[in-house]
N, C-alpha and C. Protein backbone atom coordinates (compact mmCIF):
# COMPACT_ATOMS: atom_id res chain seq x y z
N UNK A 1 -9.02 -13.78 -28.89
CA UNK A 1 -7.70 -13.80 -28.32
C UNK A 1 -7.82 -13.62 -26.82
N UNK A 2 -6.86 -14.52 -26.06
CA UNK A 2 -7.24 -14.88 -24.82
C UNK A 2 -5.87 -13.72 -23.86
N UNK A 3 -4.89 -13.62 -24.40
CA UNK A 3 -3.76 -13.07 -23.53
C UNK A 3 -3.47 -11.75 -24.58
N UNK A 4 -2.47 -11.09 -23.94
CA UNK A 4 -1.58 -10.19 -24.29
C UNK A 4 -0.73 -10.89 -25.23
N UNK A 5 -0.27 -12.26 -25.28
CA UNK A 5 0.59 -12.53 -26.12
C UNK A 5 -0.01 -13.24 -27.58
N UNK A 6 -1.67 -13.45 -27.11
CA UNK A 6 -2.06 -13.71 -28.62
C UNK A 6 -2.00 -12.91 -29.32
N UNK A 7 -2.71 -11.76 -28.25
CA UNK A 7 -2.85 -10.12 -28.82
C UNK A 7 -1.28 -9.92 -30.32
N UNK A 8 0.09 -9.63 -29.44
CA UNK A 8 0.64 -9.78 -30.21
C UNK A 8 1.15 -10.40 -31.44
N UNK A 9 0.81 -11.87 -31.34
CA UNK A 9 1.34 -12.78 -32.10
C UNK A 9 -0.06 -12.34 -33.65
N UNK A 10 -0.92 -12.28 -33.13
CA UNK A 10 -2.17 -11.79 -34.27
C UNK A 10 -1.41 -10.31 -34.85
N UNK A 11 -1.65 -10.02 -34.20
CA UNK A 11 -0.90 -8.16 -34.89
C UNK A 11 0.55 -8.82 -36.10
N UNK A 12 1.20 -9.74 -35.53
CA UNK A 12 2.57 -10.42 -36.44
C UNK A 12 2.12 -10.88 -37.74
N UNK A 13 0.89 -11.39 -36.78
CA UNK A 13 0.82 -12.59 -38.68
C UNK A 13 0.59 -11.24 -39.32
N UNK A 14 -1.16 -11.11 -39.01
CA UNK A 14 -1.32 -10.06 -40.04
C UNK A 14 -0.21 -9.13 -40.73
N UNK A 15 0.11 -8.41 -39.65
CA UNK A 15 1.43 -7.72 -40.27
C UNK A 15 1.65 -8.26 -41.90
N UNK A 16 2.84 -9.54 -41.32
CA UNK A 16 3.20 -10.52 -42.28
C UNK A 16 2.47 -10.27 -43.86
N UNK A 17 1.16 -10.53 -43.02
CA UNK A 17 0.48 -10.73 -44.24
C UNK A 17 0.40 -9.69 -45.20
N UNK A 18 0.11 -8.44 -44.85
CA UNK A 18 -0.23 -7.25 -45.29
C UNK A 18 1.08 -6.54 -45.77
N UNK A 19 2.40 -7.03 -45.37
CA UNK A 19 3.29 -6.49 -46.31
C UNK A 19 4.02 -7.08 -46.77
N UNK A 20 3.39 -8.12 -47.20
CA UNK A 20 3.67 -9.19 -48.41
C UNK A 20 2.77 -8.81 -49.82
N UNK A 21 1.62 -8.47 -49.02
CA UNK A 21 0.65 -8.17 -49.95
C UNK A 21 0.47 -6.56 -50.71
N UNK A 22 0.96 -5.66 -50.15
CA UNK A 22 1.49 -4.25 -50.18
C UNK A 22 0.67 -3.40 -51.20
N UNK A 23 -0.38 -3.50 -50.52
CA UNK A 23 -1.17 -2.46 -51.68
C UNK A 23 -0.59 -1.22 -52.18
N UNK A 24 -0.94 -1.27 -52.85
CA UNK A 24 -0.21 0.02 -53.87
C UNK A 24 1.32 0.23 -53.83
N UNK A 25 1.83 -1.19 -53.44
CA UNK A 25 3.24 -1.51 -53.16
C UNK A 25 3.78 -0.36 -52.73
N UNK A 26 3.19 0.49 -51.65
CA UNK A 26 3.63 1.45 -51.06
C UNK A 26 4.87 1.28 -49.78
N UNK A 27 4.99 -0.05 -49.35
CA UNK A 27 6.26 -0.04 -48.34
C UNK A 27 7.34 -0.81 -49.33
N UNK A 28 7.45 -1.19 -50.55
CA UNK A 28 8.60 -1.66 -51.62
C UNK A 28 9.11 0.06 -52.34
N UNK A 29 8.08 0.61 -52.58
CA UNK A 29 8.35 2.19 -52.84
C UNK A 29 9.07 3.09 -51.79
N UNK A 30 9.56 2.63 -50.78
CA UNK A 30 9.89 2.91 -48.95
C UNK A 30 9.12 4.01 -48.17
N UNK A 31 7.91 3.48 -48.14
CA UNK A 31 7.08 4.06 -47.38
C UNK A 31 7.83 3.24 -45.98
N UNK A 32 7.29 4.17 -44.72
CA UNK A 32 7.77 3.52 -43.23
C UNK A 32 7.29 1.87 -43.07
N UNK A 33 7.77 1.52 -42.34
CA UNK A 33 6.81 0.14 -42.17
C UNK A 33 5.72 0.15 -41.07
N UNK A 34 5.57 1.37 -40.69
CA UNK A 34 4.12 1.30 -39.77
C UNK A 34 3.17 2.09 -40.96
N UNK A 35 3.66 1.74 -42.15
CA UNK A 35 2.10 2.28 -43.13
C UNK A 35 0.68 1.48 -42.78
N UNK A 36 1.05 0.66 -42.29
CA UNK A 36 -0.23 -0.38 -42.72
C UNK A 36 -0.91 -0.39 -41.51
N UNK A 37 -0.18 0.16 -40.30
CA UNK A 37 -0.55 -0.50 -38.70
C UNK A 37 -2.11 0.30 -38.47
N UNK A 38 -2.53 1.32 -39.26
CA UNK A 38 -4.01 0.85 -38.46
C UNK A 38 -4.69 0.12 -39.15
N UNK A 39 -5.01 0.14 -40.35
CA UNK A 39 -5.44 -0.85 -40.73
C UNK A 39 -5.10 -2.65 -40.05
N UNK A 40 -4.11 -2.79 -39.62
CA UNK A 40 -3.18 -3.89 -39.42
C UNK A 40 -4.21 -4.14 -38.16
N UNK A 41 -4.05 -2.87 -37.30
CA UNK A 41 -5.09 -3.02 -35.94
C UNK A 41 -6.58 -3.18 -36.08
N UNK A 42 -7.21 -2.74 -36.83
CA UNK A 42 -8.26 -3.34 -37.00
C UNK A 42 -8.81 -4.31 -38.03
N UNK A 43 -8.08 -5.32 -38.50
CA UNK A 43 -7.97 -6.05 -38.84
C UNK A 43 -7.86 -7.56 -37.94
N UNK A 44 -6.73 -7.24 -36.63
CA UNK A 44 -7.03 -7.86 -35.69
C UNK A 44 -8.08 -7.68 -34.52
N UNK A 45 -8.61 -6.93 -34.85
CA UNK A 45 -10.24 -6.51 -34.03
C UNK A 45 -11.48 -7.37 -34.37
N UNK A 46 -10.92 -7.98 -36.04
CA UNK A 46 -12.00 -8.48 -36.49
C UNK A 46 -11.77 -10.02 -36.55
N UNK A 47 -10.37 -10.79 -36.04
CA UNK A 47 -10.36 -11.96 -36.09
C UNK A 47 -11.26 -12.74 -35.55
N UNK A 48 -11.73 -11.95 -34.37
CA UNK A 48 -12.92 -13.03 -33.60
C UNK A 48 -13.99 -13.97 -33.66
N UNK A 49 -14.40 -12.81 -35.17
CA UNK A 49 -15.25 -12.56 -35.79
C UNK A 49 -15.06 -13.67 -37.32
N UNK A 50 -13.92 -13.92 -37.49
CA UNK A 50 -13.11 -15.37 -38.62
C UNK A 50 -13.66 -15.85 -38.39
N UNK A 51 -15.08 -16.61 -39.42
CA UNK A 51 -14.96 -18.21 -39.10
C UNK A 51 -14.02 -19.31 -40.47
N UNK A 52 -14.09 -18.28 -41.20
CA UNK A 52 -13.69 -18.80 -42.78
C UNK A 52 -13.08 -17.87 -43.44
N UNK A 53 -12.64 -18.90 -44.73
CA UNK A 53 -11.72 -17.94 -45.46
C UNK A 53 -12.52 -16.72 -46.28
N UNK A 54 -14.14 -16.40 -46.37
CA UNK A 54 -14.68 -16.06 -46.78
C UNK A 54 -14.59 -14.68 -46.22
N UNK A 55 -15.30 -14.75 -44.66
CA UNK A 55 -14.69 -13.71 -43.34
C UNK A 55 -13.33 -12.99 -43.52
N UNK A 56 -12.57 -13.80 -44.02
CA UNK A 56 -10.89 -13.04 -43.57
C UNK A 56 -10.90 -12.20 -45.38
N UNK A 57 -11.55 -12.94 -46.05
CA UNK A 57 -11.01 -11.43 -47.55
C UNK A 57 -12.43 -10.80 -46.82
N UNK A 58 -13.47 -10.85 -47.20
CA UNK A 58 -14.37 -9.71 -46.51
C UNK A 58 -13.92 -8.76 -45.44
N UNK A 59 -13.30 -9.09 -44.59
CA UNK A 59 -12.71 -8.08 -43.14
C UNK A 59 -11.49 -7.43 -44.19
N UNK A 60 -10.82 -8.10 -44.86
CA UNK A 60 -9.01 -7.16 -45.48
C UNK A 60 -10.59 -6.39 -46.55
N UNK A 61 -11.36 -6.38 -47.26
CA UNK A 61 -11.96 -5.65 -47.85
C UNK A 61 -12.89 -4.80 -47.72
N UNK A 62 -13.26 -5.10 -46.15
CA UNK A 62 -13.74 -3.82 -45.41
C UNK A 62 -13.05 -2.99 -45.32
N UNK A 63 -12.16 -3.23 -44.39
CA UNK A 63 -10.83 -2.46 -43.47
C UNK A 63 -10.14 -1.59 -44.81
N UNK A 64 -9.49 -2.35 -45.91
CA UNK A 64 -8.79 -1.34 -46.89
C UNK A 64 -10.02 -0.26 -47.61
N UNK A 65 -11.11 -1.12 -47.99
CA UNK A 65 -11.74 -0.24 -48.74
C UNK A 65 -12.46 1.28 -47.73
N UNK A 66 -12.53 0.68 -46.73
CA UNK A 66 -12.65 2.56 -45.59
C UNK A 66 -11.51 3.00 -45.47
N UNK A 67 -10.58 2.72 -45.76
CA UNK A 67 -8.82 3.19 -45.22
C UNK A 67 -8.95 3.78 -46.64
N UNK A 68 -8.68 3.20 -47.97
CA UNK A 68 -8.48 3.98 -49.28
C UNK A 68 -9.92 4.06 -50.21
N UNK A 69 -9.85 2.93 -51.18
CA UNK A 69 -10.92 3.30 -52.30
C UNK A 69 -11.66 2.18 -52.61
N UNK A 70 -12.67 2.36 -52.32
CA UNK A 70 -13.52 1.57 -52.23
C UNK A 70 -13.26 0.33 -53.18
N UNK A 71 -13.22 1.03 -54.49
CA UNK A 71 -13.47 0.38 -56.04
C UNK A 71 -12.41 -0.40 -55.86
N UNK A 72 -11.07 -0.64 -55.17
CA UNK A 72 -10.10 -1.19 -55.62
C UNK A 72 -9.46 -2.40 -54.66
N UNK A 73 -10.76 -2.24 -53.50
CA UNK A 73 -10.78 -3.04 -52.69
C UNK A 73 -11.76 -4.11 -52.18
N UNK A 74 -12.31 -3.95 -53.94
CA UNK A 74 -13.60 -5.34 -53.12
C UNK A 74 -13.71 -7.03 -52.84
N UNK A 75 -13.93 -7.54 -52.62
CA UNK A 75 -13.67 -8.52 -52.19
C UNK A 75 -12.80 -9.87 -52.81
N UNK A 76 -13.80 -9.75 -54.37
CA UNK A 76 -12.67 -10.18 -55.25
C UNK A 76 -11.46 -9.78 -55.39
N UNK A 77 -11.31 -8.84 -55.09
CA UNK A 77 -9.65 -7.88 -54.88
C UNK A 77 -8.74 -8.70 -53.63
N UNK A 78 -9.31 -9.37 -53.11
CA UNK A 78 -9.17 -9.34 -51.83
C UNK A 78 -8.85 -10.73 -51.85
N UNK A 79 -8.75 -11.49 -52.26
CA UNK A 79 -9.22 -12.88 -52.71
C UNK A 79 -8.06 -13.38 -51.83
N UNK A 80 -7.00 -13.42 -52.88
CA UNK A 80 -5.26 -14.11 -52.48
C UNK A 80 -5.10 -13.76 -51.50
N UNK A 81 -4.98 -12.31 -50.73
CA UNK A 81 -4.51 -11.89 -49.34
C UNK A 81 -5.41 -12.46 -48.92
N UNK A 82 -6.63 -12.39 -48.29
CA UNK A 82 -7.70 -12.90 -47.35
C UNK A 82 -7.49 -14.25 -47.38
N UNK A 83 -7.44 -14.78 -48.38
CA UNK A 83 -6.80 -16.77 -48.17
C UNK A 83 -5.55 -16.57 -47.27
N UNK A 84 -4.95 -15.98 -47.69
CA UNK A 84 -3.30 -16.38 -47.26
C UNK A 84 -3.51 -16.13 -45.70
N UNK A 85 -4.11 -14.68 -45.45
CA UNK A 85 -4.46 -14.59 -44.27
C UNK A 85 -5.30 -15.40 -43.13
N UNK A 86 -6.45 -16.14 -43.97
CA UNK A 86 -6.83 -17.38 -43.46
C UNK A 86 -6.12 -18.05 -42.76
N UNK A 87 -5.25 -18.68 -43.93
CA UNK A 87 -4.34 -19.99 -43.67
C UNK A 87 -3.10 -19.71 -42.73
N UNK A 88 -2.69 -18.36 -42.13
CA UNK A 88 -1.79 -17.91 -40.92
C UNK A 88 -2.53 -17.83 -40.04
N UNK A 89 -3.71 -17.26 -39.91
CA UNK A 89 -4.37 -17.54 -38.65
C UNK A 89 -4.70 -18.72 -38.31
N UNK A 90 -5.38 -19.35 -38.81
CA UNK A 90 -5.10 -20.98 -38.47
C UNK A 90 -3.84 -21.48 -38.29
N UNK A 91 -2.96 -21.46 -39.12
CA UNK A 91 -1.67 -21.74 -39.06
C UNK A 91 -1.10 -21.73 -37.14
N UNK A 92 -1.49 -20.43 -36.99
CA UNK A 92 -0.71 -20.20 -35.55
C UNK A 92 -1.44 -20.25 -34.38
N UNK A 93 -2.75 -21.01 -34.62
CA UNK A 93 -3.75 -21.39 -34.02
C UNK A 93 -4.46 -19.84 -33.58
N UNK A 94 -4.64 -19.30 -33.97
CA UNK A 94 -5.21 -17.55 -33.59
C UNK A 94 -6.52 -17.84 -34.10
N UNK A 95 -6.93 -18.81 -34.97
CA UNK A 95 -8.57 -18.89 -35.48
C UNK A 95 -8.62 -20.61 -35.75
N UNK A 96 -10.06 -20.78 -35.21
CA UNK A 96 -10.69 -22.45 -35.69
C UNK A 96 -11.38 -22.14 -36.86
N UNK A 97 -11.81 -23.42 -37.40
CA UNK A 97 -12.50 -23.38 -38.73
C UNK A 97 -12.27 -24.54 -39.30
């Protein structure tokens, strides 16, 4: 990410992404909606680092499984969000591939 405003627009998708995806459907239960934001932040730490959709569930299955439990976050876990997340970062041009 080249500006301050990719900066932001990456922090959005993800967002997006991550509380759509709502692990432990903890913000539908009304948790705040900054539950997710560090994870959320380093998540966009690791876009750079995207080359594939392979990269983007591996990074959501790093990032959750040090944030909560390991077991419930591995990669296969990770599958649907990490695609979806793929396909927004590309989507909004934030990653090639």
């Amino acid at each position: 990410m080249r500006t301050r405003r990719d900066y932001d627009q990456a922090v959005g998708v993800v967002r997006e992404v991550i509380h759509r995806w709502d692990p432990y459907s903890l913000l539908a239960g009304g948790c705040p909606q900054d539950e997710f934001d560090s994870e959320i932040e380093s998540i966009v730490a690791l876009i750079p680092r995207m080359r594939s959709q392979s990269d983007a569930i591996h990074s959501l299955s790093r990032v959750f499984s040090t944030a909560f439990e390991p077991e419930r976050f591995r990669p296969e876990d990770c599958t649907e969000a990490g695609a979806e997340l793929y396909a927004a970062l590309r989507a909004a041009d934030l990653i090639s591939g």
